[in-house]
Protein backbone atom coordinates (compact mmCIF):
# COMPACT_ATOMS: atom_id res chain seq x y z
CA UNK A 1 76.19 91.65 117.88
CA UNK A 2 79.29 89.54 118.24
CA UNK A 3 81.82 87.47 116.19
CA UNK A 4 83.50 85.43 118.73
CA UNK A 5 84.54 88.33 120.67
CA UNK A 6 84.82 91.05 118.62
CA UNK A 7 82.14 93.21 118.39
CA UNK A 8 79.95 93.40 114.62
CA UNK A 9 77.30 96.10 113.67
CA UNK A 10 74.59 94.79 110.81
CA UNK A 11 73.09 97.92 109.22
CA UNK A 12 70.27 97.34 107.03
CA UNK A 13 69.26 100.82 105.55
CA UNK A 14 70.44 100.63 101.96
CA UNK A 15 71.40 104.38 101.56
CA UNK A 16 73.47 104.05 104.81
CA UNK A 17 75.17 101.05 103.53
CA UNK A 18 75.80 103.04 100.19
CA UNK A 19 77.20 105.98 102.28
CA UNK A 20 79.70 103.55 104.26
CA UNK A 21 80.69 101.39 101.69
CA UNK A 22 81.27 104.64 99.27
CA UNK A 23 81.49 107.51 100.77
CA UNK A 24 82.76 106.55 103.99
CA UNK A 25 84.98 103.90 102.76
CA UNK A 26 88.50 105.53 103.26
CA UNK A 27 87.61 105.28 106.97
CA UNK A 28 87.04 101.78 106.99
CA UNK A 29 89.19 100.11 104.56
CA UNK A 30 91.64 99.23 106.75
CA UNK A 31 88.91 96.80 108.68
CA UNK A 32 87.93 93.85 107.94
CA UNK A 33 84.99 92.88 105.97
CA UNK A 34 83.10 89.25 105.70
């Protein structure tokens, strides 16, 4: 998926989105987030 022309990924396993947003979340929190 797309916004504009960058590209998106929609994940919609809960415990995945639990590992990203806590686990994981030193890798991403220099991204942007809607």
């Amino acid at each position: 998926i797309f916004t504009g022309i960058t590209p998106a990924l929609i994940v919609k396993d809960p415990d995945l989105i639990k590992d990203i947003l806590i686990k994981d979340f030193s890798k991403f929190s220099n991204r942007g987030f809607p």
